[in-house]
C-alpha atoms as a PDB file:
ATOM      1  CA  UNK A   1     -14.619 -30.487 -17.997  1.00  0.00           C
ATOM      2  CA  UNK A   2     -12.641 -32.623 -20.525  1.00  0.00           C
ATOM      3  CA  UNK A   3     -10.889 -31.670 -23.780  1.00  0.00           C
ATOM      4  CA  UNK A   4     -12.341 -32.943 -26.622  1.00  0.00           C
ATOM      5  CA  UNK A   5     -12.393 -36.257 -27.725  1.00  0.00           C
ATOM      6  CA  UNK A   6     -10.642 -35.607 -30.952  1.00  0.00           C
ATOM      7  CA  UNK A   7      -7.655 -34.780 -28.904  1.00  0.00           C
ATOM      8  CA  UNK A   8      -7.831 -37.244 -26.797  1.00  0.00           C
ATOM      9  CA  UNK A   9      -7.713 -40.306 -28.899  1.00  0.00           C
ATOM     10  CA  UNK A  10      -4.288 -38.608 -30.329  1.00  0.00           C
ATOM     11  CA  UNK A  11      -1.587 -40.778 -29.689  1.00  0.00           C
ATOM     12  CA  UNK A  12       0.593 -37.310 -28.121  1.00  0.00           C
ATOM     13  CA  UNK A  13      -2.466 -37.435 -25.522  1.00  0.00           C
ATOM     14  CA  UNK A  14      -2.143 -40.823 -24.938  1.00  0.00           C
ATOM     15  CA  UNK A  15       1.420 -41.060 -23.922  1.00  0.00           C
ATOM     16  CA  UNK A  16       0.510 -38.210 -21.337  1.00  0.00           C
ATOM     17  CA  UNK A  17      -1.993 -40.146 -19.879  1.00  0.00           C
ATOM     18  CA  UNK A  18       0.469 -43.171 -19.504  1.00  0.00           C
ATOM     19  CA  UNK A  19       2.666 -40.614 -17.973  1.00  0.00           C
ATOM     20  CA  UNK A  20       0.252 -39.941 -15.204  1.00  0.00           C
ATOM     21  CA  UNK A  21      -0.361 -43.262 -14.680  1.00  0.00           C
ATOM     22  CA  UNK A  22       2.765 -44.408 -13.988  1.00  0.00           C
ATOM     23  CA  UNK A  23       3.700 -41.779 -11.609  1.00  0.00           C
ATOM     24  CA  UNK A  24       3.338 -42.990  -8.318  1.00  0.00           C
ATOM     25  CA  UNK A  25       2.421 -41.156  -5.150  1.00  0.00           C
ATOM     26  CA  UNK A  26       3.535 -43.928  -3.059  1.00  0.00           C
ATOM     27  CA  UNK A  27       6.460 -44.512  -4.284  1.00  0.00           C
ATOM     28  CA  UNK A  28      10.071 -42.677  -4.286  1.00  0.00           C
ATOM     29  CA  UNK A  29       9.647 -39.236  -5.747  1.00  0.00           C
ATOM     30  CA  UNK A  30       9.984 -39.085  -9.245  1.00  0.00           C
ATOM     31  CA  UNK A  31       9.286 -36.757 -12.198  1.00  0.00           C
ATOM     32  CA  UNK A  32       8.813 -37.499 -15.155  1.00  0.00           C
ATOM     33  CA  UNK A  33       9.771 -34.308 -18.380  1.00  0.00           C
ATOM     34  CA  UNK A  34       6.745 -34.342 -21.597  1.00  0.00           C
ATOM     35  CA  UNK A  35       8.642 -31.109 -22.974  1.00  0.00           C
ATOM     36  CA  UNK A  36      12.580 -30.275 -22.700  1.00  0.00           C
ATOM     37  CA  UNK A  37      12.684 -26.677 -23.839  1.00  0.00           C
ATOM     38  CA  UNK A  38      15.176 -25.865 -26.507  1.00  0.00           C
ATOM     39  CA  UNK A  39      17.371 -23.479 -24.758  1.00  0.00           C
ATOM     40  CA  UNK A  40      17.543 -25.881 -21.603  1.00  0.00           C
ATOM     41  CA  UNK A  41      19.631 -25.953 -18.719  1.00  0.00           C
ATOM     42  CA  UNK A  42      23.053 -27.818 -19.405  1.00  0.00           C
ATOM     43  CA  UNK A  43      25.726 -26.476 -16.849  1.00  0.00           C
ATOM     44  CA  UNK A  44      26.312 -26.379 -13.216  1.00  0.00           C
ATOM     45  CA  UNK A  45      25.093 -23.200 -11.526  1.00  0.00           C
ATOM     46  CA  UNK A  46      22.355 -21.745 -13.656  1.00  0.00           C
ATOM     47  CA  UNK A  47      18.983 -20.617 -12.469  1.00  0.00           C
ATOM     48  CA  UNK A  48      15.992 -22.920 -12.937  1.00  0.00           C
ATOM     49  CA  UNK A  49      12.662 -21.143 -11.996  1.00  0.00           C
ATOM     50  CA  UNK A  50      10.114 -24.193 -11.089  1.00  0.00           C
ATOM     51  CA  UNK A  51       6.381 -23.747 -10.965  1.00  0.00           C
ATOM     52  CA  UNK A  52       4.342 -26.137  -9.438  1.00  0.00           C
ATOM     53  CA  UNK A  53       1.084 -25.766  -9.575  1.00  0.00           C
ATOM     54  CA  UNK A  54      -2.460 -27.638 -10.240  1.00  0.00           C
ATOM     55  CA  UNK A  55      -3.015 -25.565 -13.502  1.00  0.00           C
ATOM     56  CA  UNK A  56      -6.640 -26.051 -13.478  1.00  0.00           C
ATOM     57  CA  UNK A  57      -6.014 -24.135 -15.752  1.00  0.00           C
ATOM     58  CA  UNK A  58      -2.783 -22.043 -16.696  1.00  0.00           C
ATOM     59  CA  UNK A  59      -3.793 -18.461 -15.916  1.00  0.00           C
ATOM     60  CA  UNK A  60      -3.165 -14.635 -16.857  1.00  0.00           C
ATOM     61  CA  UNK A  61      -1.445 -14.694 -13.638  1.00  0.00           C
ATOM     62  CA  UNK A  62       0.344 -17.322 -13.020  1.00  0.00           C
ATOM     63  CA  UNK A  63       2.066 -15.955 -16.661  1.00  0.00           C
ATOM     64  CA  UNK A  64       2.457 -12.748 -14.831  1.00  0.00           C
ATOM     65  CA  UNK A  65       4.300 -14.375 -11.974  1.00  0.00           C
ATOM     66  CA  UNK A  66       6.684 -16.004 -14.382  1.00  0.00           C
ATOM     67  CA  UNK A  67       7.130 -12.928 -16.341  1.00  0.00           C
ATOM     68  CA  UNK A  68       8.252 -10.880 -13.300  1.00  0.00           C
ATOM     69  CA  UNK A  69      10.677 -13.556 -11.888  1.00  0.00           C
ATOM     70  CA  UNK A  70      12.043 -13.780 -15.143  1.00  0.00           C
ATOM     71  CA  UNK A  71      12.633 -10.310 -15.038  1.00  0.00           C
ATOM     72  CA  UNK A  72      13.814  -9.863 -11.639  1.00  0.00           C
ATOM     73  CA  UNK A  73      15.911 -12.848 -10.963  1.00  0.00           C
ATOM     74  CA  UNK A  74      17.526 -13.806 -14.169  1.00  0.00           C
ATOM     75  CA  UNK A  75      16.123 -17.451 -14.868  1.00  0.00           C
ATOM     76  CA  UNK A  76      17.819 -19.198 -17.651  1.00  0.00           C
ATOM     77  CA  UNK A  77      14.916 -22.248 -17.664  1.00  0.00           C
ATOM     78  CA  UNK A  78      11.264 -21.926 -16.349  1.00  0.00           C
ATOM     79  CA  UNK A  79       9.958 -25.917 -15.353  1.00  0.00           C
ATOM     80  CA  UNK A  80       6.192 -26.230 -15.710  1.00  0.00           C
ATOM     81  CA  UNK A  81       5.338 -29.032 -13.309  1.00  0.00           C
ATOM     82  CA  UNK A  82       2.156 -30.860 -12.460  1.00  0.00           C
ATOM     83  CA  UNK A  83       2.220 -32.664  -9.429  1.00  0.00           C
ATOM     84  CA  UNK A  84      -0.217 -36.111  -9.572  1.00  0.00           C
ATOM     85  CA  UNK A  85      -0.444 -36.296  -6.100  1.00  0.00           C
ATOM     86  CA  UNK A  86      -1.362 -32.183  -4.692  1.00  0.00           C
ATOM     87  CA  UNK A  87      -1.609 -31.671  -1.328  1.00  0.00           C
ATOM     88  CA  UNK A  88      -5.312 -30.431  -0.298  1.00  0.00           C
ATOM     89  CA  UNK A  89      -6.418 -30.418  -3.892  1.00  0.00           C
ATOM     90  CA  UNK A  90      -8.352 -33.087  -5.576  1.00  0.00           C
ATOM     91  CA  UNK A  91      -8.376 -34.288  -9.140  1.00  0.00           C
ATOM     92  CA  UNK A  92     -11.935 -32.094 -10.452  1.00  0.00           C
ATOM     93  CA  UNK A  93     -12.030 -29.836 -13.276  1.00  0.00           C
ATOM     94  CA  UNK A  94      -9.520 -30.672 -16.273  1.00  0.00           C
ATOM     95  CA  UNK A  95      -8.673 -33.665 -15.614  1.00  0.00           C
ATOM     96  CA  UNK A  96      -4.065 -34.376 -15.133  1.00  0.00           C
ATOM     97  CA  UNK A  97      -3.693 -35.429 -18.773  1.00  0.00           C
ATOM     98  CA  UNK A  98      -5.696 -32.394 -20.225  1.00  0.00           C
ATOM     99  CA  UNK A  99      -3.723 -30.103 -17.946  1.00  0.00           C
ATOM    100  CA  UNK A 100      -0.452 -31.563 -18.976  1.00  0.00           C
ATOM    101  CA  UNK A 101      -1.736 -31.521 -22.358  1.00  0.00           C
ATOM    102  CA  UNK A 102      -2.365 -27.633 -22.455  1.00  0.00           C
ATOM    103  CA  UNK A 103       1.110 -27.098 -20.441  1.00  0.00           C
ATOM    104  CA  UNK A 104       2.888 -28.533 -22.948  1.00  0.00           C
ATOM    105  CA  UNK A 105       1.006 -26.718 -25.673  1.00  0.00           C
ATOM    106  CA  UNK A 106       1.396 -23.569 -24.229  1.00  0.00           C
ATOM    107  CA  UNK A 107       5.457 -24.126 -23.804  1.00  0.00           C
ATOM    108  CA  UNK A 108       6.013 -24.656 -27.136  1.00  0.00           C
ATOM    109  CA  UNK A 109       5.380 -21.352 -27.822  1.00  0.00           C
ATOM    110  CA  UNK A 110       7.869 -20.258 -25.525  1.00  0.00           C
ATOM    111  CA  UNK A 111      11.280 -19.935 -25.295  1.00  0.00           C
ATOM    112  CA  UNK A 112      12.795 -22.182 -22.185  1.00  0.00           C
ATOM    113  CA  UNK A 113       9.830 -23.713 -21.006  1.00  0.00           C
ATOM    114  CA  UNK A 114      10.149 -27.452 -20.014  1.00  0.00           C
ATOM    115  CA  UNK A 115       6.967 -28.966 -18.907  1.00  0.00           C
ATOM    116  CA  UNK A 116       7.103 -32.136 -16.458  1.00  0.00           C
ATOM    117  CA  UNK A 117       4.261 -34.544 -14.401  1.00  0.00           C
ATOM    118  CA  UNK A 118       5.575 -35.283 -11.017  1.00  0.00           C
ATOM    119  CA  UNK A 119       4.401 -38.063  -8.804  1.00  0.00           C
ATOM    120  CA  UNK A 120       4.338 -36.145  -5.419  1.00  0.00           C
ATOM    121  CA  UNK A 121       3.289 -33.245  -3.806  1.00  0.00           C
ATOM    122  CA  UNK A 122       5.055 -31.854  -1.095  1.00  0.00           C
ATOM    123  CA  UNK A 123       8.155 -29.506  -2.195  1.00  0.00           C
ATOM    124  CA  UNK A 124      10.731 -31.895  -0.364  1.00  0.00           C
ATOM    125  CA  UNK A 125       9.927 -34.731  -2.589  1.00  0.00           C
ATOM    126  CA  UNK A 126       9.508 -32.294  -5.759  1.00  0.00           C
ATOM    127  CA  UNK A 127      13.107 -31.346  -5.082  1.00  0.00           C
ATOM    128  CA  UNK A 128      14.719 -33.928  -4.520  1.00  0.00           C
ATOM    129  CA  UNK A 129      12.933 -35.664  -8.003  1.00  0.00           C
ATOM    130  CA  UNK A 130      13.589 -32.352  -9.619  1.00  0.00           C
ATOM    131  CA  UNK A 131      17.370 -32.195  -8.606  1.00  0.00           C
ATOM    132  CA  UNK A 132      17.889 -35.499 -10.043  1.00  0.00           C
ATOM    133  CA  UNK A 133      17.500 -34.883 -13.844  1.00  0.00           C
ATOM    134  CA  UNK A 134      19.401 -31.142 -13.869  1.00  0.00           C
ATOM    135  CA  UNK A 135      23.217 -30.591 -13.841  1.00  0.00           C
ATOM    136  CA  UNK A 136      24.833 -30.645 -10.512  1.00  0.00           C
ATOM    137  CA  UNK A 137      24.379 -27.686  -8.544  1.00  0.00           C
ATOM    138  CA  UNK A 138      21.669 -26.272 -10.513  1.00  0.00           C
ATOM    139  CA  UNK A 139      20.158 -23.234  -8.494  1.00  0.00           C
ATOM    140  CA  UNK A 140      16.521 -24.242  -7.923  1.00  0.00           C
ATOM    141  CA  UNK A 141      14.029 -21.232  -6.817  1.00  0.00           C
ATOM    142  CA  UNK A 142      10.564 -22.194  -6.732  1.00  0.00           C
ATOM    143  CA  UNK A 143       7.548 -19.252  -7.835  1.00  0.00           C
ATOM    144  CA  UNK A 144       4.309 -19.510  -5.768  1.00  0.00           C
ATOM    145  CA  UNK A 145       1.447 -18.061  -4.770  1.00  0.00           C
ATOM    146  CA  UNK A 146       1.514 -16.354  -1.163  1.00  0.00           C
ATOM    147  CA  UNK A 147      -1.878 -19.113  -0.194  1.00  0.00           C
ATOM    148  CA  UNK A 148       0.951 -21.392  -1.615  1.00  0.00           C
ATOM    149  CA  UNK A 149       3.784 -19.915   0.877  1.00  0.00           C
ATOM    150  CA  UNK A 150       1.250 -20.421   3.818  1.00  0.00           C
ATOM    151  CA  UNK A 151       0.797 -23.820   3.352  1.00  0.00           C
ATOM    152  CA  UNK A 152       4.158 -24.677   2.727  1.00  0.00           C
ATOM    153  CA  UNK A 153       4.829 -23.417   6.442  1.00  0.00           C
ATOM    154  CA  UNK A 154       1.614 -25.168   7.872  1.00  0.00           C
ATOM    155  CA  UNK A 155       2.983 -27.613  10.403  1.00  0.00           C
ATOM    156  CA  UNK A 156      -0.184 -29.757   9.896  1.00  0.00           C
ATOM    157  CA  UNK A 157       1.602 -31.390   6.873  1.00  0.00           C
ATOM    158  CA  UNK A 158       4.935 -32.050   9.418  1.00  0.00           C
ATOM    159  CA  UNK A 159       6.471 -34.426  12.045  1.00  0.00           C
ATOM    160  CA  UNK A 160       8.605 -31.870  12.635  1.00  0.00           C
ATOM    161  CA  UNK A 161       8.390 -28.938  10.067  1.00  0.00           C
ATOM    162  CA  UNK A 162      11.704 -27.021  11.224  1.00  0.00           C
ATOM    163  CA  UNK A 163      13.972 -30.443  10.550  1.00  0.00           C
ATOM    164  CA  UNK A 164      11.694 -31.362   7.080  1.00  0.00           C
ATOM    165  CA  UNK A 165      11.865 -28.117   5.870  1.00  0.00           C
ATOM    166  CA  UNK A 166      15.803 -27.805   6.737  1.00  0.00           C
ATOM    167  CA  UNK A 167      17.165 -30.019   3.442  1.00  0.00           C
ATOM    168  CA  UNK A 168      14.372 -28.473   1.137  1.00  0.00           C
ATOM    169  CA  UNK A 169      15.510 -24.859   1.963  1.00  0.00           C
ATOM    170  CA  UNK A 170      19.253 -26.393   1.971  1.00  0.00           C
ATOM    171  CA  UNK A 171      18.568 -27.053  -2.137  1.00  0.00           C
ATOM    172  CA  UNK A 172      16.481 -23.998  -3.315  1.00  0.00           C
ATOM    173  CA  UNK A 173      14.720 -20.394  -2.548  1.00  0.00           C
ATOM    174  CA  UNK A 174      11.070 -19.304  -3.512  1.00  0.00           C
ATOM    175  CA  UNK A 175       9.999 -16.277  -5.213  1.00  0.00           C
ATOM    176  CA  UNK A 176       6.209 -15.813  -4.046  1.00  0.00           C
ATOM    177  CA  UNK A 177       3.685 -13.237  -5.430  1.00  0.00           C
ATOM    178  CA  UNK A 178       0.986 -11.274  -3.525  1.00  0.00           C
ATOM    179  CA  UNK A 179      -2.787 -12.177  -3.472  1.00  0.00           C
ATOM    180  CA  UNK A 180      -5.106  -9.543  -4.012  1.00  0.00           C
ATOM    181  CA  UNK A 181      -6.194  -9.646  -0.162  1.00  0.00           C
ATOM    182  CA  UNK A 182      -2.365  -9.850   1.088  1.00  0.00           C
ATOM    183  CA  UNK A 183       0.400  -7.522  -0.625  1.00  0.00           C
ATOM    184  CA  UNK A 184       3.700  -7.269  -0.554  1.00  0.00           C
ATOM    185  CA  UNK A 185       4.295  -6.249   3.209  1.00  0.00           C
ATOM    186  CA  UNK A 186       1.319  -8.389   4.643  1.00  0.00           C
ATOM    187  CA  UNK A 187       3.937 -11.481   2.817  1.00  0.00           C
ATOM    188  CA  UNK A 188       7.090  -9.646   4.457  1.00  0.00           C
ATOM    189  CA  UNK A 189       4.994  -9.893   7.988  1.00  0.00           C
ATOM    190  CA  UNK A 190       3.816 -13.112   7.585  1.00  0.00           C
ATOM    191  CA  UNK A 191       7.583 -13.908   7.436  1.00  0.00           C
ATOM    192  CA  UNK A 192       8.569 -11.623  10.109  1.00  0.00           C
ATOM    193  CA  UNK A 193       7.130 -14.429  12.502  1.00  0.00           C
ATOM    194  CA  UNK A 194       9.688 -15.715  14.990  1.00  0.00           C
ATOM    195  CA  UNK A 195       9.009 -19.055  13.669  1.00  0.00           C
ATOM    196  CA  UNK A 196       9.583 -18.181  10.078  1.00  0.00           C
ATOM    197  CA  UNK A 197      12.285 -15.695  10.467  1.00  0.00           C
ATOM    198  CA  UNK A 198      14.958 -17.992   9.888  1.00  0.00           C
ATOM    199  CA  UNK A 199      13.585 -18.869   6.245  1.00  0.00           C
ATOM    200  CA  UNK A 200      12.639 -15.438   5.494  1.00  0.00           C
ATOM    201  CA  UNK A 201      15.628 -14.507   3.680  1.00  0.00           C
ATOM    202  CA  UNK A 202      15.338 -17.498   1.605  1.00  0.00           C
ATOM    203  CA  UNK A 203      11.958 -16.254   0.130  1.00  0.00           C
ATOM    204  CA  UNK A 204      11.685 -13.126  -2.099  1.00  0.00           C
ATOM    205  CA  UNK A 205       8.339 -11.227  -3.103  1.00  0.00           C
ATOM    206  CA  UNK A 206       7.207  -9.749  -6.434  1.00  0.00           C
ATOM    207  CA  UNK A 207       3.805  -7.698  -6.489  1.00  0.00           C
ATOM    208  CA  UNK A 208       1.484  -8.002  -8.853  1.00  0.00           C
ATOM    209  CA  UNK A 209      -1.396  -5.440 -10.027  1.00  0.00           C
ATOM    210  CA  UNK A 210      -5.169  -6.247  -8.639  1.00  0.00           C
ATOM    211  CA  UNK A 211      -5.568  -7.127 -11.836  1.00  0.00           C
ATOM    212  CA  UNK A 212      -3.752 -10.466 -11.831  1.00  0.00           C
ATOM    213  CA  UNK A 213      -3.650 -10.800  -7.570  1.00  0.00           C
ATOM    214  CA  UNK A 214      -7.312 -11.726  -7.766  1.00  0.00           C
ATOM    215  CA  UNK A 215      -6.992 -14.014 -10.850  1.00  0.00           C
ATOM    216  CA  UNK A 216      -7.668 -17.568 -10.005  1.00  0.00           C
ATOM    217  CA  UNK A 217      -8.024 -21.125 -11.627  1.00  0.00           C
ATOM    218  CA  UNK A 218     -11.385 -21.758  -9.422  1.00  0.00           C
ATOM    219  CA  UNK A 219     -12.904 -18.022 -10.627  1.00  0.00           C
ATOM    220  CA  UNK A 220     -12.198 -19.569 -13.932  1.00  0.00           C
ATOM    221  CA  UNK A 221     -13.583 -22.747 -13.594  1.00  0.00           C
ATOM    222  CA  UNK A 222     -16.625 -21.227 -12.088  1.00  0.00           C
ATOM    223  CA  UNK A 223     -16.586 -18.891 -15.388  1.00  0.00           C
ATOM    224  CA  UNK A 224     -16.908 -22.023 -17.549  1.00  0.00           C
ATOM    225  CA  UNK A 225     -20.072 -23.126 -15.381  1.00  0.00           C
ATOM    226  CA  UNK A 226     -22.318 -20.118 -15.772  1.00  0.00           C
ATOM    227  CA  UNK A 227     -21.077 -19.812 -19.602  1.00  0.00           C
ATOM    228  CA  UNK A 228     -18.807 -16.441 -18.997  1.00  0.00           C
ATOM    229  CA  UNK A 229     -15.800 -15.534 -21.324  1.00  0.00           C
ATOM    230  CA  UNK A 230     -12.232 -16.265 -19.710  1.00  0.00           C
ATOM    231  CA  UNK A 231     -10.587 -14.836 -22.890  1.00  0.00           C
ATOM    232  CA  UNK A 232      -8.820 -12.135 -20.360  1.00  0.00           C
ATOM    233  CA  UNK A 233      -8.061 -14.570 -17.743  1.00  0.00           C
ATOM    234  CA  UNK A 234      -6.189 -17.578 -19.778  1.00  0.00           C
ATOM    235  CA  UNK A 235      -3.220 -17.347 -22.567  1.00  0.00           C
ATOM    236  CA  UNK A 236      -4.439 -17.349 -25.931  1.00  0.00           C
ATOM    237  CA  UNK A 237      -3.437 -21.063 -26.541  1.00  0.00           C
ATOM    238  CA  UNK A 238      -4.832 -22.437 -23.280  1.00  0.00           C
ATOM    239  CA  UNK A 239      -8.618 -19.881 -24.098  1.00  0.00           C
ATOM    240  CA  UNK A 240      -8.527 -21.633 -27.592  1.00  0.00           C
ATOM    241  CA  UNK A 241      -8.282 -25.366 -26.771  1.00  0.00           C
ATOM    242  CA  UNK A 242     -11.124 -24.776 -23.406  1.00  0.00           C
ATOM    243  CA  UNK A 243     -13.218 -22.936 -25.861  1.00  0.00           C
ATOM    244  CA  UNK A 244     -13.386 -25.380 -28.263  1.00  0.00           C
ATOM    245  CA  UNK A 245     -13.920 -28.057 -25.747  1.00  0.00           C
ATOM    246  CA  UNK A 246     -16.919 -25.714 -24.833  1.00  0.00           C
ATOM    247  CA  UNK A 247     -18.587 -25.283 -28.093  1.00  0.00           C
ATOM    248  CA  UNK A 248     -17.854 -29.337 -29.061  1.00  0.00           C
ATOM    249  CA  UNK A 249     -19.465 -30.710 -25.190  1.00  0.00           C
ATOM    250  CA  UNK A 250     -21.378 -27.596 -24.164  1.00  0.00           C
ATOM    251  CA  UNK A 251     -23.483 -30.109 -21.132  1.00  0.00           C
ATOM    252  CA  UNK A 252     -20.132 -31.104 -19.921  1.00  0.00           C
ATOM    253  CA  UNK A 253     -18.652 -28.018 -18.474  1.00  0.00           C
END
C-alpha cells in the first residue's frame, strides 16, 4: 500500500521522508515535530495529550479516543506521534512517510493538533524526547489502547520493569480506552494486580461504544485487500487520500 506517486514526488513528502530517515533508533531518543498546531502549548503546567501510535492508518477510533480525553481531561494540545522504531510492529502497510503524511493532513484540519516522527519506541525514550521540546513542567498524559496498556506492563521488554517504569510514570499518566473484548472493569482488574497496583492510579479509563472498541488499523488494512469500503472506519481526509491511492494503483493494495 503506497500513496500515490503524484504525492510522493512533492517536495512536502519529501522532507517527511528525510525526516524518517534521519531519526535514529539507535541513537539518543529524539523527536522530531512536521506540524506545530496553532493554538500550541507555550506555558508551564498545561495538559499535553500524546498519542503514539503506528497509524496504519488513523482510525474512527483512535479519533474517538481523542475526542473523549479531550472531553474528560481538559487537554490544551493533542501530539500525533509516529514512532520509527515500534516495538512488536514492523514497517508493512503504509509505509512511515505516507503515515506521517496523512497525520499531518488530517491535523490541519484541527484545532491543536501537532504531529511529530519519533525515533524510538518504548514510552521511556518517547518521554524523555517528548519532554525536551515542551515548556518546563508540561503535564504529559499519554492515550492508548488497553492491548497498548498490556504491553507497556509486559516485563519481556524490561531488565527490571518496576525501576524502568519508575522515571516514565515520574513524568506523565495514561488515559487508556477499552477493546471490544475487555471493558472498562476487565482494564480496572487488569490493574488491580498486586504488581500493577502501585501504577494504577496513574492510569485512567474512558469506554468506548462496540462500535469503535472493535475498530482496528489491521481490520482496515485487511478491508483494502479484499476491495471493501472503510469510508466508516477512517476520517474523511485520511478515506480520501487511501481511496485515491486505490483507484490510481488498484494491484498494489
Amino acid at each position: 500500500m503506497n500513496l500515490v506517486q503524484e504525492l510522493q514526488l512533492t517536495d512536502e513528502y519529501r522532507d517527511l521522508s528525510a525526516i524518517i530517515d534521519r531519526l535514529d533508533p539507535d541513537g539518543n531518543p529524539e523527536v522530531a515535530l512536521v506540524h506545530r498546531a496553532s493554538r500550541h502549548i507555550q506555558s508551564q503546567g498545561q495538559r499535553l495529550g500524546i498519542f503514539s501510535g503506528s497509524f496504519n492508518p488513523l482510525t474512527v477510533a483512535h479519533v474517538k479516543m481523542i475526542e473523549e480525553s479531550q472531553k474528560q481531561f481538559n487537554l490544551e494540545e493533542i501530539l500525533l506521534c509516529l514512532a520509527k522504531s515500534n516495538v512488536d510492529k514492523r514497517v508493512f502497510g503504509f509505509s512511515l512517510a505516507d503515515r506521517l503524511f496523512m497525520l499531518k493532513r488530517y491535523a490541519l484540519q484541527q484545532v491543536g493538533f501537532s504531529v511529530a516522527a519519533c525515533s524510538h519506541g518504548r514510552f521511556v525514550d518517547k518521554i524523555k524526547a517528548i519532554k525536551s521540546i515542551y515548556p518546563p513542567r508540561t503535564s504529559c498524559v499519554f492515550i492508548t489502547g488497553f492491548d497498548t496498556l498490556i504491553r507497556l506492563f509486559d516485563s519481556k521488554y524490561y531488565t527490571n520493569m518496576h525501576a524502568e517504569l519508575k522515571p516514565l510514570f515520574d513524568q506523565c499518566s495514561f488515559i487508556t480506552a477499552n477493546r471490544k473484548e475487555y471493558n472498562a472493569d476487565a482494564i480496572r482488574k487488569f490493574l488491580s494486580k498486586p504488581e500493577l497496583r502501585r501504577y494504577a492510579c496513574n492510569v485512567k479509563v474512558i469506554e468506548l461504544s462496540n462500535a469503535y472498541a472493535d475498530v482496528s488499523s489491521t481490520a482496515i488494512r485487511a478491508h483494502l485487500q479484499r476491495g471493501a469500503s472503510i469510508n466508516s472506519l477512517v476520517p474523511e481526509i485520511i478515506y480520501d487520500l487511501i481511496e485515491t491511492a486505490t483507484v490510481s494503483a488498484p494491484d498494489e493494495i
